[in-house]
PDB file of N, CA and C in Angstrom:
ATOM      1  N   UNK A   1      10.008  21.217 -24.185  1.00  0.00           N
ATOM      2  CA  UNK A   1       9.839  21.454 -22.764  1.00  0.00           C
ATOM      3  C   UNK A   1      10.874  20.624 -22.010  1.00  0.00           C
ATOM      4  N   UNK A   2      11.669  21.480 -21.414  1.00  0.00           N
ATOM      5  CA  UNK A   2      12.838  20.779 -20.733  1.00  0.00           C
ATOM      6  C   UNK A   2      12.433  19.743 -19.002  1.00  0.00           C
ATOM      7  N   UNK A   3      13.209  18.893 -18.796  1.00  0.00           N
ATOM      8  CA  UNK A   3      12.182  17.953 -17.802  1.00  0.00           C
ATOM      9  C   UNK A   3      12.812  18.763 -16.509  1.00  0.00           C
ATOM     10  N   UNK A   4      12.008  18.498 -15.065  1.00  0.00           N
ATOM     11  CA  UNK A   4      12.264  19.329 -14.135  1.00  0.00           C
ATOM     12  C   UNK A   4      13.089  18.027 -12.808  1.00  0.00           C
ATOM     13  N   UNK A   5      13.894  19.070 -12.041  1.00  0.00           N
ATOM     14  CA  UNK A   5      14.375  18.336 -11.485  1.00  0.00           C
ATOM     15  C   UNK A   5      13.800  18.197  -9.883  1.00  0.00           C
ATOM     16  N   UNK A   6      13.378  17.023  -9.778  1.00  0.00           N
ATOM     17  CA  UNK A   6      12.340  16.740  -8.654  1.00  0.00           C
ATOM     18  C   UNK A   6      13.313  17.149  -6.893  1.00  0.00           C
ATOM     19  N   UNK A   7      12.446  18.476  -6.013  1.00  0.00           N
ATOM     20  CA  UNK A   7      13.453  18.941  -4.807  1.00  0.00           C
ATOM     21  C   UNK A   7      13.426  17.148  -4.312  1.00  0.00           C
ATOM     22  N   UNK A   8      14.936  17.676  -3.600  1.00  0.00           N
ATOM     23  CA  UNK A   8      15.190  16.779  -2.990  1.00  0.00           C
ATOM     24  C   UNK A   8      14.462  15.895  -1.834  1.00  0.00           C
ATOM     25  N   UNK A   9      13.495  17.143  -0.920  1.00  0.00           N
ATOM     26  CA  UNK A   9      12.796  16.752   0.228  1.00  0.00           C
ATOM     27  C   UNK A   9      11.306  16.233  -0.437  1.00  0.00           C
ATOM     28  N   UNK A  10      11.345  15.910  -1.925  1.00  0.00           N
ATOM     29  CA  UNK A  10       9.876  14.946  -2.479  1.00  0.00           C
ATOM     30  C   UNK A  10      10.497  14.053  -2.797  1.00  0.00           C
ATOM     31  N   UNK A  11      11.521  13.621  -3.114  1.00  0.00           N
ATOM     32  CA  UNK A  11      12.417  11.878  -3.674  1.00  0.00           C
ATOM     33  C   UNK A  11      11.125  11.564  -2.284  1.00  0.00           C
ATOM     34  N   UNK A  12      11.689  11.623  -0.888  1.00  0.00           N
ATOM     35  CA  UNK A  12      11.271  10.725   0.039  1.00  0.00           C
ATOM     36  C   UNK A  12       9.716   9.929   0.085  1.00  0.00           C
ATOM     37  N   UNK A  13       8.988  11.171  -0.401  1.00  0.00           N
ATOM     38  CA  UNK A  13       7.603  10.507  -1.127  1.00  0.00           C
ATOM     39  C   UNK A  13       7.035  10.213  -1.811  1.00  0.00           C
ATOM     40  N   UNK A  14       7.921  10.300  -2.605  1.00  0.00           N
ATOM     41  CA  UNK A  14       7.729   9.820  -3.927  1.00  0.00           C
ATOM     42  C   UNK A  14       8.236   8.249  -4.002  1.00  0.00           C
ATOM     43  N   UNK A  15       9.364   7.875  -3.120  1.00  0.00           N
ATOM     44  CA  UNK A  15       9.805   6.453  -3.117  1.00  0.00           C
ATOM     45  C   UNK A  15       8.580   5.866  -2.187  1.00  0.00           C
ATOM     46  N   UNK A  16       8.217   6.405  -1.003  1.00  0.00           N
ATOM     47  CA  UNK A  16       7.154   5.931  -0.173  1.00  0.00           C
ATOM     48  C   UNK A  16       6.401   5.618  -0.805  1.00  0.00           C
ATOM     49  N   UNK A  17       5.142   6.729  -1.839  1.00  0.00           N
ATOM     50  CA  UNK A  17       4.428   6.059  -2.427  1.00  0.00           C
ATOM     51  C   UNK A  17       4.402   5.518  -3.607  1.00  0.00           C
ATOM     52  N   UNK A  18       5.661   5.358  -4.176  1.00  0.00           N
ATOM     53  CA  UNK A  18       5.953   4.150  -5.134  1.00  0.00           C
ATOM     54  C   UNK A  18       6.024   2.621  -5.013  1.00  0.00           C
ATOM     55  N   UNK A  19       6.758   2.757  -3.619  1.00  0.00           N
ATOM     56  CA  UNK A  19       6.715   1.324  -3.084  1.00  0.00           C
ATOM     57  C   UNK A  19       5.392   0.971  -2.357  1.00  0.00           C
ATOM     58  N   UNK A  20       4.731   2.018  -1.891  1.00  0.00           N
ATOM     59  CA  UNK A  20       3.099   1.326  -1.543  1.00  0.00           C
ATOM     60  C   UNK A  20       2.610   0.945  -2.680  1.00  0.00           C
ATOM     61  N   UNK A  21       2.602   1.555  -3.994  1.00  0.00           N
ATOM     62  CA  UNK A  21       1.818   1.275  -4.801  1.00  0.00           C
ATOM     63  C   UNK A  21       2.092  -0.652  -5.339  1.00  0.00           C
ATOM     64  N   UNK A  22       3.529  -0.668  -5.407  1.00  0.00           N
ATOM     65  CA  UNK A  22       4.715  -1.814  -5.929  1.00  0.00           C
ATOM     66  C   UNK A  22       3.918  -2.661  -4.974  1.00  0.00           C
ATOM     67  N   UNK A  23       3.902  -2.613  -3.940  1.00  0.00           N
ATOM     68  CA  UNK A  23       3.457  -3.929  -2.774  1.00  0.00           C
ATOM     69  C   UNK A  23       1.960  -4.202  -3.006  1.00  0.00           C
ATOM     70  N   UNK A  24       1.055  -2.853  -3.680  1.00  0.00           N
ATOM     71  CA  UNK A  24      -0.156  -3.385  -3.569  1.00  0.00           C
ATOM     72  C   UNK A  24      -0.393  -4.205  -4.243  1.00  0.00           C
ATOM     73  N   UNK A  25       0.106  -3.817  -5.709  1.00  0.00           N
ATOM     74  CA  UNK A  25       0.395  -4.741  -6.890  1.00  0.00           C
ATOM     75  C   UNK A  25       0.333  -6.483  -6.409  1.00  0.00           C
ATOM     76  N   UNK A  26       1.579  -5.957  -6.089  1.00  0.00           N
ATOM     77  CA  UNK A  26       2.286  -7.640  -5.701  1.00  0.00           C
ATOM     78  C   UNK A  26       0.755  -8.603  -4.771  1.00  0.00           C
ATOM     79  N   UNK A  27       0.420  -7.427  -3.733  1.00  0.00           N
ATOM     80  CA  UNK A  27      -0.276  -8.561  -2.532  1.00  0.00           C
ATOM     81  C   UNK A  27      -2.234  -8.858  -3.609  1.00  0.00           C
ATOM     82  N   UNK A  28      -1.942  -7.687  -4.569  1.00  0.00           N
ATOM     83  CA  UNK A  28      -3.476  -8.481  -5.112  1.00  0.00           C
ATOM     84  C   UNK A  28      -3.503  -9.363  -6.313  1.00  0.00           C
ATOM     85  N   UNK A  29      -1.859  -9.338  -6.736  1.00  0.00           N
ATOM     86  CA  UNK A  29      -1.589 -10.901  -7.200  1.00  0.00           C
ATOM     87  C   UNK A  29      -1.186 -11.944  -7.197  1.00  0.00           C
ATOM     88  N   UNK A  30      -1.104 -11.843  -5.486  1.00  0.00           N
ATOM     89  CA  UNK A  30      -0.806 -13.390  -4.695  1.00  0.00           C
ATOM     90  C   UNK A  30      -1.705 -13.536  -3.716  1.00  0.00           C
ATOM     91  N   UNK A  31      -2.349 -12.018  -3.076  1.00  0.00           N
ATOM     92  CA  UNK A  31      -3.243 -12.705  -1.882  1.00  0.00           C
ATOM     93  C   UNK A  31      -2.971 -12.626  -0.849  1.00  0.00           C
ATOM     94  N   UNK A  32      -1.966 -12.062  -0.483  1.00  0.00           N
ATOM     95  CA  UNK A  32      -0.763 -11.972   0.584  1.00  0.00           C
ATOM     96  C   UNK A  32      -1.188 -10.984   1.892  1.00  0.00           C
ATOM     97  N   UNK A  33      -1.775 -11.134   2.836  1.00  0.00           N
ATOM     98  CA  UNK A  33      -2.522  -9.978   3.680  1.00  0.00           C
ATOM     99  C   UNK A  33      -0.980  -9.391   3.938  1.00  0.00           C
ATOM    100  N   UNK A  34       0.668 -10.019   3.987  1.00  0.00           N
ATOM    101  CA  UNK A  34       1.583  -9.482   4.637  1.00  0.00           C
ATOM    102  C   UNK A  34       1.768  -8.673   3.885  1.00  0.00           C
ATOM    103  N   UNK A  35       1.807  -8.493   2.865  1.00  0.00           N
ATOM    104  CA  UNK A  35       1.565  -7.661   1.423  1.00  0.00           C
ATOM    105  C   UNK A  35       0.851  -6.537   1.677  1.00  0.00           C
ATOM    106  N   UNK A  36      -0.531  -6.741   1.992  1.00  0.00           N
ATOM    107  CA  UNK A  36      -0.845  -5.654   2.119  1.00  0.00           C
ATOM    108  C   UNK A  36      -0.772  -4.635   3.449  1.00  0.00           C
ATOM    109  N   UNK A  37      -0.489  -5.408   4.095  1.00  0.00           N
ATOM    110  CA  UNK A  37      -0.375  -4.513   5.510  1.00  0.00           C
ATOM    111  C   UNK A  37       1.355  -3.829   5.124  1.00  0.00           C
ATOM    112  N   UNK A  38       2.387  -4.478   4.565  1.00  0.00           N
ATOM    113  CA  UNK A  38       3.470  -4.018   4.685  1.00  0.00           C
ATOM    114  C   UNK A  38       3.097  -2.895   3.786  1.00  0.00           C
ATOM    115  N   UNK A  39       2.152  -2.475   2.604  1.00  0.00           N
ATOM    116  CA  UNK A  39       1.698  -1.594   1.590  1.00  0.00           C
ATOM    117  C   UNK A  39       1.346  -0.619   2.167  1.00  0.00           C
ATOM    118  N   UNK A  40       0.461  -1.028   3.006  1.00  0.00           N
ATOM    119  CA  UNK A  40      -0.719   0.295   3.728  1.00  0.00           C
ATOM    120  C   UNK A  40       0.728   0.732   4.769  1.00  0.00           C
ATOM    121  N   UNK A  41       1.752   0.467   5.313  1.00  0.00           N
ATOM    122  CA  UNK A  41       2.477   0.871   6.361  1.00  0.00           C
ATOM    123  C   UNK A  41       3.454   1.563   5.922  1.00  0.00           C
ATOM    124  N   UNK A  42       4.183   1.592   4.002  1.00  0.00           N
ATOM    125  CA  UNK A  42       4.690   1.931   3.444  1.00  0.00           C
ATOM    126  C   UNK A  42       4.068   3.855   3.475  1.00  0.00           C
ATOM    127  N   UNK A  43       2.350   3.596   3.589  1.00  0.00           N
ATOM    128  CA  UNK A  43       2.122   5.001   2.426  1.00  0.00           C
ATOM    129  C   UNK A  43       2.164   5.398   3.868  1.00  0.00           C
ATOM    130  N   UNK A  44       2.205   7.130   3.361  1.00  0.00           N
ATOM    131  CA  UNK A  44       2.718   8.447   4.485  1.00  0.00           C
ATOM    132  C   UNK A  44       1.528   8.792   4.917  1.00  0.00           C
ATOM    133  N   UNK A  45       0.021   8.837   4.454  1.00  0.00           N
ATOM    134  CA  UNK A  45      -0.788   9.148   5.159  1.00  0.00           C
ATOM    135  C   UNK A  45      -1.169   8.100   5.968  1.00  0.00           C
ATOM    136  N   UNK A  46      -0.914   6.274   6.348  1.00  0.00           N
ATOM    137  CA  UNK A  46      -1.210   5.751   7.122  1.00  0.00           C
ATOM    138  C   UNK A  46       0.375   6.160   8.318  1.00  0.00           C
ATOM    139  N   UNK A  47      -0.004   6.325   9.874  1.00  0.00           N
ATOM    140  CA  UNK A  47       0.584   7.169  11.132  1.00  0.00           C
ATOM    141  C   UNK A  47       1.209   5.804  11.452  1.00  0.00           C
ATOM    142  N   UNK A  48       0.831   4.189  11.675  1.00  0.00           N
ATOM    143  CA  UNK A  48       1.635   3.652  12.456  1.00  0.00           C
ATOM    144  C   UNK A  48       0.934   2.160  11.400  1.00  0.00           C
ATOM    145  N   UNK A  49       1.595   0.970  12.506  1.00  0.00           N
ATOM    146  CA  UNK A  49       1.098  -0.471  11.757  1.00  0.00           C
ATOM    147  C   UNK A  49      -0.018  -0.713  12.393  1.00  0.00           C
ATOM    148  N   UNK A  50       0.059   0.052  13.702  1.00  0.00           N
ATOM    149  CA  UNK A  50      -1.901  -1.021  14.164  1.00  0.00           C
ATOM    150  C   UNK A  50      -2.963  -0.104  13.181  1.00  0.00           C
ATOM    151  N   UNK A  51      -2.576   1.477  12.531  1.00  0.00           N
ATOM    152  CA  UNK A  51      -4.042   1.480  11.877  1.00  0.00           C
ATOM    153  C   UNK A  51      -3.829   1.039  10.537  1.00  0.00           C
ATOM    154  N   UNK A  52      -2.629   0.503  10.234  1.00  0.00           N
ATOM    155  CA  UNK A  52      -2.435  -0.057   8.921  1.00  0.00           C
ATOM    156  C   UNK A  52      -3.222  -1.292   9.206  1.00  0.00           C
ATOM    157  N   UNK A  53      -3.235  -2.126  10.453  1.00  0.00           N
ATOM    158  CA  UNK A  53      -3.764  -3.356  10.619  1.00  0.00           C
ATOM    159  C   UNK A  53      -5.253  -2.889  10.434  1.00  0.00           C
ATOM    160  N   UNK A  54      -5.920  -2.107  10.784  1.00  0.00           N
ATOM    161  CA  UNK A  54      -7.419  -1.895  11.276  1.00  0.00           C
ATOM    162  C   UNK A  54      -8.013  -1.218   9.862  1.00  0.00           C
ATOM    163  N   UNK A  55      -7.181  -0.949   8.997  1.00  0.00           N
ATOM    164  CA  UNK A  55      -7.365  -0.645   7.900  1.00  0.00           C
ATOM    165  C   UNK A  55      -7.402  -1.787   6.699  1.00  0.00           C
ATOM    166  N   UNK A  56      -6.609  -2.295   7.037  1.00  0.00           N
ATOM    167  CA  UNK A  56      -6.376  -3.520   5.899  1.00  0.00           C
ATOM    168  C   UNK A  56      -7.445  -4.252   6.059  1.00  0.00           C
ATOM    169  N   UNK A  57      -8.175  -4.657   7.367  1.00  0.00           N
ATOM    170  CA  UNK A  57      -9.089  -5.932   7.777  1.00  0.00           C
ATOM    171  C   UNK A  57     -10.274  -5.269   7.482  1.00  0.00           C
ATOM    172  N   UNK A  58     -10.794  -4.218   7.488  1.00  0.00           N
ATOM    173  CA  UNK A  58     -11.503  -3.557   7.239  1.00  0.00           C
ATOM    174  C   UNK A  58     -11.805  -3.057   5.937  1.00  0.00           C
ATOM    175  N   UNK A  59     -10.593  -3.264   4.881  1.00  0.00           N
ATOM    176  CA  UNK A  59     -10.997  -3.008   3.464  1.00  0.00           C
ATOM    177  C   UNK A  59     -11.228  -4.332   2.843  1.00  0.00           C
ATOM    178  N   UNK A  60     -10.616  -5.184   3.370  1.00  0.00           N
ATOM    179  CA  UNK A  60     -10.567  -6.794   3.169  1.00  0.00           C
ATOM    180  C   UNK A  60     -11.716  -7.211   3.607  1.00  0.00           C
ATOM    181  N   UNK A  61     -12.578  -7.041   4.399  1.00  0.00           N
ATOM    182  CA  UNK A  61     -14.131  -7.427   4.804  1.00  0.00           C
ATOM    183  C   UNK A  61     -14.960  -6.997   3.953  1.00  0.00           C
ATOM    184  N   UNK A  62     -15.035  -5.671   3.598  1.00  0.00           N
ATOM    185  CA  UNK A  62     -15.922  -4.844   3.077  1.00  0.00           C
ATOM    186  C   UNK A  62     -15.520  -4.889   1.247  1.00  0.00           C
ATOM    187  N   UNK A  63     -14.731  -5.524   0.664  1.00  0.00           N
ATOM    188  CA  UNK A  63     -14.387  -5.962  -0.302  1.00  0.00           C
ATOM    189  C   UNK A  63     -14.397  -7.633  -0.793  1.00  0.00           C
ATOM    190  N   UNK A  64     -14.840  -8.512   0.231  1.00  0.00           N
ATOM    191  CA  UNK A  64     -14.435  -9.334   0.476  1.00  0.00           C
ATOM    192  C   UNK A  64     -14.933 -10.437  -1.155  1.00  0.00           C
ATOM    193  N   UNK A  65     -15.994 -10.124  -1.091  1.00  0.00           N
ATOM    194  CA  UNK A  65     -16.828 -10.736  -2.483  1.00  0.00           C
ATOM    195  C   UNK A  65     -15.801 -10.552  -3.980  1.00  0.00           C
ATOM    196  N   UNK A  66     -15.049  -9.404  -3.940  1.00  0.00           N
ATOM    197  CA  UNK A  66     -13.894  -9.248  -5.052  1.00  0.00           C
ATOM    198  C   UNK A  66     -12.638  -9.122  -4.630  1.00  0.00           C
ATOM    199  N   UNK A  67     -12.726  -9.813  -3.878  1.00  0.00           N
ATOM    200  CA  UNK A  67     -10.897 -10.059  -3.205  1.00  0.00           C
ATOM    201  C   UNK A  67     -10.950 -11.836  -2.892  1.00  0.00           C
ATOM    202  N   UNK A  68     -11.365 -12.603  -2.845  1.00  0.00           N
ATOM    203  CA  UNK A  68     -11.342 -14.492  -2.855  1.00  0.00           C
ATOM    204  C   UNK A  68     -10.073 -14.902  -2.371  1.00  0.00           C
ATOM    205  N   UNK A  69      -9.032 -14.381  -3.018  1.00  0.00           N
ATOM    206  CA  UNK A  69      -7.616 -14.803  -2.784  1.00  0.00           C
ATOM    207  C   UNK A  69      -7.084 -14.798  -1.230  1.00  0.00           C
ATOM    208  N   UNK A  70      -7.477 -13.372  -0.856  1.00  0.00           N
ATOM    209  CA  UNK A  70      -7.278 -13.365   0.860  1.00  0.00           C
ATOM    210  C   UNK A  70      -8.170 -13.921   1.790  1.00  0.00           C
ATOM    211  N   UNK A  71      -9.264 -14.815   1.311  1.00  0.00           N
ATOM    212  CA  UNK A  71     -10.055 -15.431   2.121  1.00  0.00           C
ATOM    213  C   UNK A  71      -9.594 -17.110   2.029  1.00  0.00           C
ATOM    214  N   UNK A  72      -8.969 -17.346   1.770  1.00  0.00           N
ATOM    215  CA  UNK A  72      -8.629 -18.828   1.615  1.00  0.00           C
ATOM    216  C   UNK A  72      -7.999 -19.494   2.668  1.00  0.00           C
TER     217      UNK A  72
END
């Protein structure tokens, strides 16, 4: 099976949500809220940074008992 060559107009989301994924990585193994807000602002279904902000604080509360690192 020969491999396919990805259209050009999906590279763009495909790097988007590669690098959201890359930053989430990074911010839940340091703790880093800049981490994750720059993550959530990366992916294409979050529209701007304030609901990336209202999103992040809000998964970070409601997670808060298995996340320790961002409460410090």
């Amino acid at each position: 099976m020969g491999l396919t060559k990805v259209p050009e107009h999906v590279k763009g989301l495909i790097h988007a949500v590669k690098t959201y994924e890359r930053l989430t990585i990074e911010a839940a193994v340091t703790g880093s809220r800049d981490l994750v807000l720059q993550a959530l602002v990366h992916h294409p279904l979050v529209p701007s940074v304030a609901v990336a902000k209202t999103l992040m604080e809000e998964m970070l509360e409601k997670n808060r008992a298995y996340l320790p690192a961002f409460f410090k």
